[in-house]
C-alpha atoms as a PDB file:
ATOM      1  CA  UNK A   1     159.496  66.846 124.191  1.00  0.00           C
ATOM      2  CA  UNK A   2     157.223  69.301 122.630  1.00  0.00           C
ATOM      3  CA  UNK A   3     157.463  73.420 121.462  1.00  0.00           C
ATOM      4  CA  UNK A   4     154.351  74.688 121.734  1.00  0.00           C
ATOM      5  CA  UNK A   5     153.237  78.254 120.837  1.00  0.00           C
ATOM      6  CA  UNK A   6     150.859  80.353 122.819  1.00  0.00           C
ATOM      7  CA  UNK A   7     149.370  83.294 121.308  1.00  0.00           C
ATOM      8  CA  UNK A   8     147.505  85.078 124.326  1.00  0.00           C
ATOM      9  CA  UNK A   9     145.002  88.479 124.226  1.00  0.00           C
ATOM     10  CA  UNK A  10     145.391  90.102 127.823  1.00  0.00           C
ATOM     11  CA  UNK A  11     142.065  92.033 127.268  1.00  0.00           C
ATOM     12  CA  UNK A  12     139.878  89.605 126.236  1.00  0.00           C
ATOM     13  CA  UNK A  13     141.454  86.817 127.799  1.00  0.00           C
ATOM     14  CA  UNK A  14     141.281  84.367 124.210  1.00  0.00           C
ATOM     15  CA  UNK A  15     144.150  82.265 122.904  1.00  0.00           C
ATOM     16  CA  UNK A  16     145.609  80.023 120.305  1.00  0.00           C
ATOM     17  CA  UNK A  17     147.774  77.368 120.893  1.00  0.00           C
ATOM     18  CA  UNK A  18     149.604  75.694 118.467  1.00  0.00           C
ATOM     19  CA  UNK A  19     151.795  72.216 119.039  1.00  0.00           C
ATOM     20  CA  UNK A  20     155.625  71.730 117.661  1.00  0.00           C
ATOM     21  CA  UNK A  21     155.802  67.986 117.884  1.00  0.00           C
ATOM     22  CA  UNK A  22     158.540  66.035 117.286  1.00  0.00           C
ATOM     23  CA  UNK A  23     162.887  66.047 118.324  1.00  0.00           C
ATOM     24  CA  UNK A  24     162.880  69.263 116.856  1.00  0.00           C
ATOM     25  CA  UNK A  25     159.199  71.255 118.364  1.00  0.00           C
ATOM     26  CA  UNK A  26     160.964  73.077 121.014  1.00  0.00           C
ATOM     27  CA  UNK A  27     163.225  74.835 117.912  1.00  0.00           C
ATOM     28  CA  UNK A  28     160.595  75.140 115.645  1.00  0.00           C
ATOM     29  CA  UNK A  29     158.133  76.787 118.124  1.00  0.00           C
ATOM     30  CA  UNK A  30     160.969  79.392 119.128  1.00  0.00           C
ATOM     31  CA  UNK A  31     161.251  80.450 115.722  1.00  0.00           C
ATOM     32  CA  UNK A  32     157.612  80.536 115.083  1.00  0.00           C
ATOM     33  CA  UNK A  33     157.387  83.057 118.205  1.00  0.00           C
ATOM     34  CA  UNK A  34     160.061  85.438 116.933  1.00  0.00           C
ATOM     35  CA  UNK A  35     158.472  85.331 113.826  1.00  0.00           C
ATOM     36  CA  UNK A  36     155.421  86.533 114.849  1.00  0.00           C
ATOM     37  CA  UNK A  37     156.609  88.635 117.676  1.00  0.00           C
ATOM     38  CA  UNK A  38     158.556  90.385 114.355  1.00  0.00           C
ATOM     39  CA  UNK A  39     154.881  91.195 112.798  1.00  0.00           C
ATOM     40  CA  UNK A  40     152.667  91.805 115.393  1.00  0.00           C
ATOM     41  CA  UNK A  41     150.802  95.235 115.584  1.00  0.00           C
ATOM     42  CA  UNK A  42     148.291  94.642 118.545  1.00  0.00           C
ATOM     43  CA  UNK A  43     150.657  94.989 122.093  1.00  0.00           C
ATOM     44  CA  UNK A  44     147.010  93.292 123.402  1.00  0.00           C
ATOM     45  CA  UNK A  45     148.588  89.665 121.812  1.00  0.00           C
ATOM     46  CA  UNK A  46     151.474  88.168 124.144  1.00  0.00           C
ATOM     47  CA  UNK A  47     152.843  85.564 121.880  1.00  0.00           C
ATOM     48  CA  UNK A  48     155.041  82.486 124.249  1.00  0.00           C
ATOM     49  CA  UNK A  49     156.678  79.763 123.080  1.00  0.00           C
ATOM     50  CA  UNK A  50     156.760  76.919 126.070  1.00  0.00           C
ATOM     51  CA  UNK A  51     158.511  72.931 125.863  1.00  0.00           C
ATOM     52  CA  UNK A  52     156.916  70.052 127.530  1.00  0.00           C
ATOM     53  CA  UNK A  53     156.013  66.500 127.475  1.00  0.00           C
ATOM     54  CA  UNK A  54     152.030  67.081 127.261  1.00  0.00           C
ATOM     55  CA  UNK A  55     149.538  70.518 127.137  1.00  0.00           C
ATOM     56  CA  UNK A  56     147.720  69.405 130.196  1.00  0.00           C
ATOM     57  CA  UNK A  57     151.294  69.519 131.974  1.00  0.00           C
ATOM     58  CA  UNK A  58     151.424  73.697 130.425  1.00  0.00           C
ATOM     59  CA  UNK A  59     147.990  74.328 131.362  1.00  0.00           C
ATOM     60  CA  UNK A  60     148.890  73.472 135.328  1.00  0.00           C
ATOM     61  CA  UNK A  61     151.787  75.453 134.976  1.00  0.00           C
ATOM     62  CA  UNK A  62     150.449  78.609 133.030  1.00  0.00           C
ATOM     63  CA  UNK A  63     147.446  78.210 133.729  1.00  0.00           C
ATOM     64  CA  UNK A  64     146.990  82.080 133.276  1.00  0.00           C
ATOM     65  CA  UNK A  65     147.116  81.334 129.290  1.00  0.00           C
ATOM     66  CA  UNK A  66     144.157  78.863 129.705  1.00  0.00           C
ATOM     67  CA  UNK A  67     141.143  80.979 131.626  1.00  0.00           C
ATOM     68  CA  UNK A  68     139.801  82.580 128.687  1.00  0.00           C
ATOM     69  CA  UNK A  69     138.133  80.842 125.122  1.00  0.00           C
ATOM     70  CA  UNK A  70     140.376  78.819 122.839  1.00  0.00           C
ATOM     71  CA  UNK A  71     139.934  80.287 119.272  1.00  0.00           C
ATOM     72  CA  UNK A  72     139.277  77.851 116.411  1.00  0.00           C
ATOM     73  CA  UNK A  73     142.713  75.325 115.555  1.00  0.00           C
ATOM     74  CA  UNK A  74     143.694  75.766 118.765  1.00  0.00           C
ATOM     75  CA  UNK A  75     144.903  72.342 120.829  1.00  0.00           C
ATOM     76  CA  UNK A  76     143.953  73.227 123.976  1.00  0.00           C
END
């Protein structure tokens, strides 16, 4: 199973998402979201970390993060 880490803007709807693969994603995207949760100074950015077997399975199931534009490096 996968981590992966969502990095979502509520106003304008744009997101990053970046994949943890590997036995130890799920851990590694966790502590990539508290990281960044630590240093984040816009409230517009929600910042998720999410496990699963594949993205497409995520973007069924939150699909909310995947409406707007995917920025650059982003898998999905």
């Amino acid at each position: 199973m996968s981590g992966y880490l969502i990095e979502y803007n509520r106003s304008t709807r744009d997101r990053l998402v970046t994949a943890f693969e590997g036995k130890d994603g799920p851990q590694r995207a966790l502590a990539e979201r508290l990281r960044r949760e630590r240093e984040r100074t816009d409230g517009e950015w929600e910042i998720v970390s999410l496990n699963s077997n594949s993205v497409e399975t995520i973007m069924k199931t939150h699909s909310r993060y995947f409406s707007g534009h995917r920025l650059t490096n982003s898998v999905a």
